[in-house]
PDB file of N, CA and C in Angstrom:
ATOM      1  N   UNK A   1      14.198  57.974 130.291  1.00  0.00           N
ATOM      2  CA  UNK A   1      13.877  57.930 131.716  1.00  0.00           C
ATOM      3  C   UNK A   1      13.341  56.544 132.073  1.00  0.00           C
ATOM      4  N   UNK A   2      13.857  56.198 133.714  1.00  0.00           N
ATOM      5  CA  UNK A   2      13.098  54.440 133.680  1.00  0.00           C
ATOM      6  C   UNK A   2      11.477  54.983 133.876  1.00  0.00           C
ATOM      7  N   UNK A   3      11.016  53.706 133.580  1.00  0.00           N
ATOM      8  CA  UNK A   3       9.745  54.135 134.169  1.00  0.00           C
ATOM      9  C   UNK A   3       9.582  52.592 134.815  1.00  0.00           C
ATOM     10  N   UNK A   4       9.551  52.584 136.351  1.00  0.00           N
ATOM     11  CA  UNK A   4       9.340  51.306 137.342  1.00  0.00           C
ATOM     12  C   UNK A   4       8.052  50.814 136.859  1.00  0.00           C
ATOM     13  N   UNK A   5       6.736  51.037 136.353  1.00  0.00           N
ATOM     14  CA  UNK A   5       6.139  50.355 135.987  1.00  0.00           C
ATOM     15  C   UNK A   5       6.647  49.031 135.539  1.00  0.00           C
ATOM     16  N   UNK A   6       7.611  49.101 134.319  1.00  0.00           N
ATOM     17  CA  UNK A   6       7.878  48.356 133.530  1.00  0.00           C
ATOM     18  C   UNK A   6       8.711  47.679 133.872  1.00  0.00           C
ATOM     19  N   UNK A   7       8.830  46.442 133.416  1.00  0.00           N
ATOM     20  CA  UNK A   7       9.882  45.492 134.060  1.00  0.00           C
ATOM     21  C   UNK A   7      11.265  45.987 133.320  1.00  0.00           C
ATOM     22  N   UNK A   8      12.428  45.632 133.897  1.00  0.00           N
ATOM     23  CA  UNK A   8      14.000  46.384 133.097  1.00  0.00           C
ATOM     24  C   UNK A   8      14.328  45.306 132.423  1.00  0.00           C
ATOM     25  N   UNK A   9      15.004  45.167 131.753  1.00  0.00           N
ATOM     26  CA  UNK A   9      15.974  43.862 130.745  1.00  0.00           C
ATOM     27  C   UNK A   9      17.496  44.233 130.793  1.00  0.00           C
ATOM     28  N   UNK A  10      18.364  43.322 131.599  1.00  0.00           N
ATOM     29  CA  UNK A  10      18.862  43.567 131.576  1.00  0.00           C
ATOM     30  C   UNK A  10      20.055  42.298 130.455  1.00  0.00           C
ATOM     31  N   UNK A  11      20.909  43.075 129.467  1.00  0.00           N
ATOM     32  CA  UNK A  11      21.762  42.261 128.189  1.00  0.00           C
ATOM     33  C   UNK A  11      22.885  42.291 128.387  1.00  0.00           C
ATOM     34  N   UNK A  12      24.085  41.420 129.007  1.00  0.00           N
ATOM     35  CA  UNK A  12      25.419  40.960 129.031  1.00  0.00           C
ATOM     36  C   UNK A  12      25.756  40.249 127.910  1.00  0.00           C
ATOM     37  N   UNK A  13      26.989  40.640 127.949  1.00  0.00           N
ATOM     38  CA  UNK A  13      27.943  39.869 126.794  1.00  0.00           C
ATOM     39  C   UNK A  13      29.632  40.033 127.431  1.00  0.00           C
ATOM     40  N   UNK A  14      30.438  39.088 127.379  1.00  0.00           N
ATOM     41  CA  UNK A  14      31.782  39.323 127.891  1.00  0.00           C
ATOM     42  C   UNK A  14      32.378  38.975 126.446  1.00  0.00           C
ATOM     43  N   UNK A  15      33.654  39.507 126.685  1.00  0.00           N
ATOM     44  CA  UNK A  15      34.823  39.266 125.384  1.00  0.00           C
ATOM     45  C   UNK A  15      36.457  38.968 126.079  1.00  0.00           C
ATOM     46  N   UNK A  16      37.468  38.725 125.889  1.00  0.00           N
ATOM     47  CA  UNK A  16      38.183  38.001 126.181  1.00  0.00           C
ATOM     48  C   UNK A  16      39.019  38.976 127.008  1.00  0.00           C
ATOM     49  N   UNK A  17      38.860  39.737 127.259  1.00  0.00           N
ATOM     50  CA  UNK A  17      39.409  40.738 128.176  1.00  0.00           C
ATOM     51  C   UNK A  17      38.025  41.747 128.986  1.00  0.00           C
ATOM     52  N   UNK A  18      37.132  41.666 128.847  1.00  0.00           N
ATOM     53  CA  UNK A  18      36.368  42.563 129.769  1.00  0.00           C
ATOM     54  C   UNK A  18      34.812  42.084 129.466  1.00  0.00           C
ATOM     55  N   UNK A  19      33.873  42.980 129.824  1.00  0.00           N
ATOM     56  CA  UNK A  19      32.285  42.735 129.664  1.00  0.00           C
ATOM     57  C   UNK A  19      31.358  43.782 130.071  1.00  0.00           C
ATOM     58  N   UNK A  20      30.874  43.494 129.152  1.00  0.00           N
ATOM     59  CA  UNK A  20      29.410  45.209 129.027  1.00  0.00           C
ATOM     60  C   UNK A  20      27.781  44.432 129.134  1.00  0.00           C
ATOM     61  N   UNK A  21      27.256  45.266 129.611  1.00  0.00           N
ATOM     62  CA  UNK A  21      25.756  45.167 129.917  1.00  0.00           C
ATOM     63  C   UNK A  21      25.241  46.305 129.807  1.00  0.00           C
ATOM     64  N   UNK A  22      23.940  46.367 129.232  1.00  0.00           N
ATOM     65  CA  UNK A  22      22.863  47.183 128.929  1.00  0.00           C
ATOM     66  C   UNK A  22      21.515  47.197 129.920  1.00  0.00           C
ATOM     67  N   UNK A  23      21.380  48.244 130.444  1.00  0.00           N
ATOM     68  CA  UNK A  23      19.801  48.311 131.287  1.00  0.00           C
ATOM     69  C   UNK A  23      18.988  49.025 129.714  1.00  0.00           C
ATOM     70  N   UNK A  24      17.763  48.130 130.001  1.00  0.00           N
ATOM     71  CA  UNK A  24      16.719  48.596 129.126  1.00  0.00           C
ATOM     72  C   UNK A  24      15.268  48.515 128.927  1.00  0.00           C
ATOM     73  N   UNK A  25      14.065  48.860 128.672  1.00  0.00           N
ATOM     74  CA  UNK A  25      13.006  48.662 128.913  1.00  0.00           C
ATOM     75  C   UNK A  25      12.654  47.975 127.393  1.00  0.00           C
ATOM     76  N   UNK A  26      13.167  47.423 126.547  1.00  0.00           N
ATOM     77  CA  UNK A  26      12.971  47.114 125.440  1.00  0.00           C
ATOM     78  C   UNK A  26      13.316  47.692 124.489  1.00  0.00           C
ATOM     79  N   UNK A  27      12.481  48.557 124.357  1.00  0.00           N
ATOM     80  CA  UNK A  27      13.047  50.194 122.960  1.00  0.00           C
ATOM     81  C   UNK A  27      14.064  50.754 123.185  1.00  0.00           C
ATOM     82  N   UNK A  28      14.462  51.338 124.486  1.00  0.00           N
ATOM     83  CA  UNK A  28      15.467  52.464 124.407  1.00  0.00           C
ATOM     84  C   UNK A  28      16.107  51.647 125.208  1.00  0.00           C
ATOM     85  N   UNK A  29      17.402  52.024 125.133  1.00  0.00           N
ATOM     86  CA  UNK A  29      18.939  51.981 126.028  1.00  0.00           C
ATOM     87  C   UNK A  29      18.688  53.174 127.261  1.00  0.00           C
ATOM     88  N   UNK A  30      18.592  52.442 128.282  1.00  0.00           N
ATOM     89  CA  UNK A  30      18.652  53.415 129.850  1.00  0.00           C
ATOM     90  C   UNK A  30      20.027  53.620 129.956  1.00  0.00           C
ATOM     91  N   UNK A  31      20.916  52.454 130.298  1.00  0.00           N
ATOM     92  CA  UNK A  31      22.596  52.663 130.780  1.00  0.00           C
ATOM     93  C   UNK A  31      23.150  51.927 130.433  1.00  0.00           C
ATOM     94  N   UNK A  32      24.566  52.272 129.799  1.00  0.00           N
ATOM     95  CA  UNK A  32      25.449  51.101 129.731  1.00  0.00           C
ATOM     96  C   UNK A  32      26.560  51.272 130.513  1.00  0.00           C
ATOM     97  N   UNK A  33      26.979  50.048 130.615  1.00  0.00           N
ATOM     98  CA  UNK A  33      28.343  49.491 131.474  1.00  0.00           C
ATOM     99  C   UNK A  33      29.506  48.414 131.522  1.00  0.00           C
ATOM    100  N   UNK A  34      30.632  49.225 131.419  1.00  0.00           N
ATOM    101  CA  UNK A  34      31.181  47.910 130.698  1.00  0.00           C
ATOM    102  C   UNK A  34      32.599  48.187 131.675  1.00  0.00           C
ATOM    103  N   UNK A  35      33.568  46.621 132.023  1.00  0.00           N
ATOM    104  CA  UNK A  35      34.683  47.077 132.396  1.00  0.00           C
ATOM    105  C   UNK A  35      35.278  45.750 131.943  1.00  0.00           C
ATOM    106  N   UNK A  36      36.924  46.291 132.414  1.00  0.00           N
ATOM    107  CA  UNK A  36      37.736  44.934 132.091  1.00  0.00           C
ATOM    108  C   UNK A  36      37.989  44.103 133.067  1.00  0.00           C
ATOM    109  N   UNK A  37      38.094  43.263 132.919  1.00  0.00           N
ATOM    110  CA  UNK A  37      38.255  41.360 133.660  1.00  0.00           C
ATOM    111  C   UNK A  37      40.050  41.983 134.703  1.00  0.00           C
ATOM    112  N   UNK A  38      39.750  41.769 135.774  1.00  0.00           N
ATOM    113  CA  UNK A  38      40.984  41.884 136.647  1.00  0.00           C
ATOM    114  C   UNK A  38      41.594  40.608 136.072  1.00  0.00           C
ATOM    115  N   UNK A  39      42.819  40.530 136.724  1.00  0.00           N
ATOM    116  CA  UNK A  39      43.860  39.705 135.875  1.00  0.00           C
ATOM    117  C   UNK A  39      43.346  37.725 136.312  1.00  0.00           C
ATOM    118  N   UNK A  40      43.035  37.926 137.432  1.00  0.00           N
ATOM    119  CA  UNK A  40      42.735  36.632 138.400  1.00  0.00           C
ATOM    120  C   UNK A  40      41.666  35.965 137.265  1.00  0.00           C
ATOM    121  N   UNK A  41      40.780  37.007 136.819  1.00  0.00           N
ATOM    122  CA  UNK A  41      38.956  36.566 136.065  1.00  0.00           C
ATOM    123  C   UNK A  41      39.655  35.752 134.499  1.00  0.00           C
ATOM    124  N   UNK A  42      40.648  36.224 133.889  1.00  0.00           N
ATOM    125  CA  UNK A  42      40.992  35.971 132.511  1.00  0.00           C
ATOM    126  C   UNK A  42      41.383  34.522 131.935  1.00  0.00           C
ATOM    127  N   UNK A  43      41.203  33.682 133.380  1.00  0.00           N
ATOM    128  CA  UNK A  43      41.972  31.891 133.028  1.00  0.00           C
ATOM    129  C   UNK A  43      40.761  31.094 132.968  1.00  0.00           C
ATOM    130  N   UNK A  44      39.464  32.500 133.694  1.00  0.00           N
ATOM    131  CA  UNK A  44      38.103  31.618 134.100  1.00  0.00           C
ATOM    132  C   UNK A  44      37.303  31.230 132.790  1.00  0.00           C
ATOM    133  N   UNK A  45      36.528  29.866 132.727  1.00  0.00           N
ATOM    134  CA  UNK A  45      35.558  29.789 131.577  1.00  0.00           C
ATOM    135  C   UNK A  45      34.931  30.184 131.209  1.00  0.00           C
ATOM    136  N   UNK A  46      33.685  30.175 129.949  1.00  0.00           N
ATOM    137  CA  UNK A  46      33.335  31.547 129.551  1.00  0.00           C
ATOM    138  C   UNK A  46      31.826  31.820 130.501  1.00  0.00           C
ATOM    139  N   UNK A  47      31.537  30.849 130.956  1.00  0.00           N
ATOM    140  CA  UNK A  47      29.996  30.673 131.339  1.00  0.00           C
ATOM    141  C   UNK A  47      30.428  31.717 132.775  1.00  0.00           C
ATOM    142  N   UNK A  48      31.661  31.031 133.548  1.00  0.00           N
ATOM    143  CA  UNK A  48      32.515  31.593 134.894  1.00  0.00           C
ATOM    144  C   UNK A  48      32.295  33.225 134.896  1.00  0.00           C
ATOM    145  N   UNK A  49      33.141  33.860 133.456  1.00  0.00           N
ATOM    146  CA  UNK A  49      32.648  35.118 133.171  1.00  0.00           C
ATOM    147  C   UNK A  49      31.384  35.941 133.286  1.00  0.00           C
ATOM    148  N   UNK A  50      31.071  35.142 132.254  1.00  0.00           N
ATOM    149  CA  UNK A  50      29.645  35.677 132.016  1.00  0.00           C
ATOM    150  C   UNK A  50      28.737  35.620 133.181  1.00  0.00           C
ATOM    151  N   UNK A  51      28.962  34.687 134.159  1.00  0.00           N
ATOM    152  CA  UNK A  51      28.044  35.191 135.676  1.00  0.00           C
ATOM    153  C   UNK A  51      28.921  36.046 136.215  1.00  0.00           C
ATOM    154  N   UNK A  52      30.054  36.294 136.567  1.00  0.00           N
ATOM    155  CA  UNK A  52      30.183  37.555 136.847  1.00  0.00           C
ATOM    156  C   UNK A  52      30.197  38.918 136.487  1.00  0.00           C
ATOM    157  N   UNK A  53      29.774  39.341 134.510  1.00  0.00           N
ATOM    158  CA  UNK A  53      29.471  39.945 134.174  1.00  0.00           C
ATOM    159  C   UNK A  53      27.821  40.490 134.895  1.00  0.00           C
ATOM    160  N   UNK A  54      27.021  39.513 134.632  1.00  0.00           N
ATOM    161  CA  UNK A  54      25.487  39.030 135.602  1.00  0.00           C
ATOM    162  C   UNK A  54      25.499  39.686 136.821  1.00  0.00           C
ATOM    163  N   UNK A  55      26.335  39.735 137.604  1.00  0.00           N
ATOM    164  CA  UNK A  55      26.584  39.845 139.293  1.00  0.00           C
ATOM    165  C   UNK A  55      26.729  41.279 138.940  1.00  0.00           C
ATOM    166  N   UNK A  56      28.162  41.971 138.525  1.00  0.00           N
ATOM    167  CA  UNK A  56      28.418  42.968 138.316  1.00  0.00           C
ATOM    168  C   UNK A  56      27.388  44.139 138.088  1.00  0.00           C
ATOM    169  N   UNK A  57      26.465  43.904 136.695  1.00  0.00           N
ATOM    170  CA  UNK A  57      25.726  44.525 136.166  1.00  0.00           C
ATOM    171  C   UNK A  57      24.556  44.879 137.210  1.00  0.00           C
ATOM    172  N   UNK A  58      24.356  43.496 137.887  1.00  0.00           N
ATOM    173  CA  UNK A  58      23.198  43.358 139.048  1.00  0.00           C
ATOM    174  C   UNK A  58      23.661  44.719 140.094  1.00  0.00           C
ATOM    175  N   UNK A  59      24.696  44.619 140.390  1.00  0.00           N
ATOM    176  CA  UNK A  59      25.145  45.299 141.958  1.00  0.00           C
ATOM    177  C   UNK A  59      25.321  47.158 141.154  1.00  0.00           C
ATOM    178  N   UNK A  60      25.750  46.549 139.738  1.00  0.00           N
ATOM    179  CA  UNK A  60      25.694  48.223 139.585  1.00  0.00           C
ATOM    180  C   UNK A  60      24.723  49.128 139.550  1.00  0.00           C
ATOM    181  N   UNK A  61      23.444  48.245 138.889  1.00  0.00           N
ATOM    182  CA  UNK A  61      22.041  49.083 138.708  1.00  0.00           C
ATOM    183  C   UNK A  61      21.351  48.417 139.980  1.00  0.00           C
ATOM    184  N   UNK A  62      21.682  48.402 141.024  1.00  0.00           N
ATOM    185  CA  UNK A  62      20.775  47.851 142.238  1.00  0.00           C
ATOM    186  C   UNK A  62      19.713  48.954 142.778  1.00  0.00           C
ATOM    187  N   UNK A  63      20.017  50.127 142.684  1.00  0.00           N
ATOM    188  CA  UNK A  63      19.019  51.240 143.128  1.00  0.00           C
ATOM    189  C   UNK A  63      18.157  51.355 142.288  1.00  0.00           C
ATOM    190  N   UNK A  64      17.802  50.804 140.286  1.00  0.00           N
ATOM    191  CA  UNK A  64      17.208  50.641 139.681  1.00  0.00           C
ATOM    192  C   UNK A  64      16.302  49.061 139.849  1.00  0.00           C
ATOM    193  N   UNK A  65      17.266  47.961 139.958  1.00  0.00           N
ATOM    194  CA  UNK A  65      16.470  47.169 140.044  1.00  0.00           C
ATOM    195  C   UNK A  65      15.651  46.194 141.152  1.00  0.00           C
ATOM    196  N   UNK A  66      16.471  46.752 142.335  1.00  0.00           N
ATOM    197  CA  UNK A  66      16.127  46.555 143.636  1.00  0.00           C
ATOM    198  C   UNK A  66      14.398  46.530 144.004  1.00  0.00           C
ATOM    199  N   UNK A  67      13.599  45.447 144.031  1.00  0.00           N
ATOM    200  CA  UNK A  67      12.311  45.313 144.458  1.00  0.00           C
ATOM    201  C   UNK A  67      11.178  45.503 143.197  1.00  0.00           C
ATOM    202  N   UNK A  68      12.288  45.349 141.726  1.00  0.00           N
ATOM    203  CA  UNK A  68      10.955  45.686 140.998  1.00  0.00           C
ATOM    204  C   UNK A  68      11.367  44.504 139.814  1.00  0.00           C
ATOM    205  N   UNK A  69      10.768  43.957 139.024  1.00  0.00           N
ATOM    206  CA  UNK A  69      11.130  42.680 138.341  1.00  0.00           C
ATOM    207  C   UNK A  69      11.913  42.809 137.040  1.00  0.00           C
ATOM    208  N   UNK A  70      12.836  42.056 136.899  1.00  0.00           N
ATOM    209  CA  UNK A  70      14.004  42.638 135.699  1.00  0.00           C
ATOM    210  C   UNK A  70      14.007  40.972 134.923  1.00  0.00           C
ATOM    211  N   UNK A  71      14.415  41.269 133.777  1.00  0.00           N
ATOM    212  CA  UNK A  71      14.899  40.271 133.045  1.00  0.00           C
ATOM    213  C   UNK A  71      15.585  39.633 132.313  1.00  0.00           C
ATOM    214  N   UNK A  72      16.175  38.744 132.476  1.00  0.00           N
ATOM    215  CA  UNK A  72      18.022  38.975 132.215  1.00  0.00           C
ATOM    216  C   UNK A  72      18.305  38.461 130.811  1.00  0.00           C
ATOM    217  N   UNK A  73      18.785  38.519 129.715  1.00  0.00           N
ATOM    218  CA  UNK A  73      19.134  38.199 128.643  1.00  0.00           C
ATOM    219  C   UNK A  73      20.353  37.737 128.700  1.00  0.00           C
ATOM    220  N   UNK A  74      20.394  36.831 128.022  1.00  0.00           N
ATOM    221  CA  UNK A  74      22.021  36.182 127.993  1.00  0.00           C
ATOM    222  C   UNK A  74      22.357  35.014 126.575  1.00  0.00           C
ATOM    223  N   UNK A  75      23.010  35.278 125.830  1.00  0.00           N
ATOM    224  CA  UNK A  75      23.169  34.254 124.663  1.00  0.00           C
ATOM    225  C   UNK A  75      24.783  32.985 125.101  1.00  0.00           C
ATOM    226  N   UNK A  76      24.239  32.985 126.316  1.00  0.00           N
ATOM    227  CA  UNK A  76      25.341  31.841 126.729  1.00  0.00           C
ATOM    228  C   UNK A  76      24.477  30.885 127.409  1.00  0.00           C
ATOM    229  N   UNK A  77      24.361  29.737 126.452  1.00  0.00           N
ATOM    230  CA  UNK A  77      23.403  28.578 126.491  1.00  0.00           C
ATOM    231  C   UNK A  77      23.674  27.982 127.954  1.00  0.00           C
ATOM    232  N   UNK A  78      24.772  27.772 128.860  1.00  0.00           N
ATOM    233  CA  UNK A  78      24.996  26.847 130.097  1.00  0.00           C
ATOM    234  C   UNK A  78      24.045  27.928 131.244  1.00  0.00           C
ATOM    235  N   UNK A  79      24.364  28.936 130.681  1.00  0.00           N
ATOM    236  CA  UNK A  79      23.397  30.017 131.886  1.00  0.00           C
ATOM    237  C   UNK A  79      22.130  30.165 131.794  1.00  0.00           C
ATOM    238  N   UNK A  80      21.232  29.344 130.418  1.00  0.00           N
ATOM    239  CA  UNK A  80      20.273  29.621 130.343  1.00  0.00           C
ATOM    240  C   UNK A  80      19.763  28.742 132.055  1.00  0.00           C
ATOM    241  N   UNK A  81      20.124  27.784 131.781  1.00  0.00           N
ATOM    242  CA  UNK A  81      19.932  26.551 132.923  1.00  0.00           C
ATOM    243  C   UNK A  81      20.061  27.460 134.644  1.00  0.00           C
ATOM    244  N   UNK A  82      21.038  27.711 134.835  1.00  0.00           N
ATOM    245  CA  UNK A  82      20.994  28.423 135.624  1.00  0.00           C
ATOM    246  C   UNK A  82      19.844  29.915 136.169  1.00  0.00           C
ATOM    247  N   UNK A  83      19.675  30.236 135.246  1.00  0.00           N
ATOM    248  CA  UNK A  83      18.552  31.433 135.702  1.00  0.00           C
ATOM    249  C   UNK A  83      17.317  31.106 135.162  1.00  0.00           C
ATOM    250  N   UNK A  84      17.029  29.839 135.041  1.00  0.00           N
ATOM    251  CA  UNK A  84      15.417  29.040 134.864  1.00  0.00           C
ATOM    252  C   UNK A  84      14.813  28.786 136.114  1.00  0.00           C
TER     253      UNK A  84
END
C-alpha cells in the first residue's frame, strides 16, 4: 500500500524496443509499467528515450505522485544533468 507520508522513487530503464518503470517507497515494489517504443521513438537516442520513458511513467502514476515529493532514479549519466 502507498503510504503519502513517504516520498515515492520512481526507477526507469529503456531497452531497444520499449521501457519499464517501477513506483516504489524503497523496500517494496508499489507498480510496475512497462510498454513498447511506437515506431517514430526507435531512431531516437538513448538519453531521447529514456526522458520519455521519465514523462510516461510521470503521467501514468500522476494520481500517486501529484503534490507529494518523488524521486527519480535513472542510470543514464546525460539525464543525471538534466534533473539536478
Amino acid at each position: 500500500m502507498p503510504d503519502f507520508d513517504k516520498p515515492f522513487m520512481v526507477d526507469f530503464d529503456v531497452t531497444a524496443v520499449g521501457f519499464s518503470a517501477m513506483l516504489h517507497h524503497g523496500a517494496g515494489l508499489l507498480a510496475f509499467f512497462s510498454r513498447p517504443f511506437a515506431a517514430r521513438h526507435l531512431k531516437l537516442a538513448a538519453y531521447e528515450r529514456e526522458l520519455i520513458d521519465l514523462v510516461q511513467a510521470v503521467r501514468h502514476w500522476c494520481p500517486y505522485l501529484r503534490g507529494h515529493h518523488f524521486i527519480v532514479c535513472t542510470n543514464h549519466y546525460s539525464l543525471k544533468f538534466l534533473l539536478d
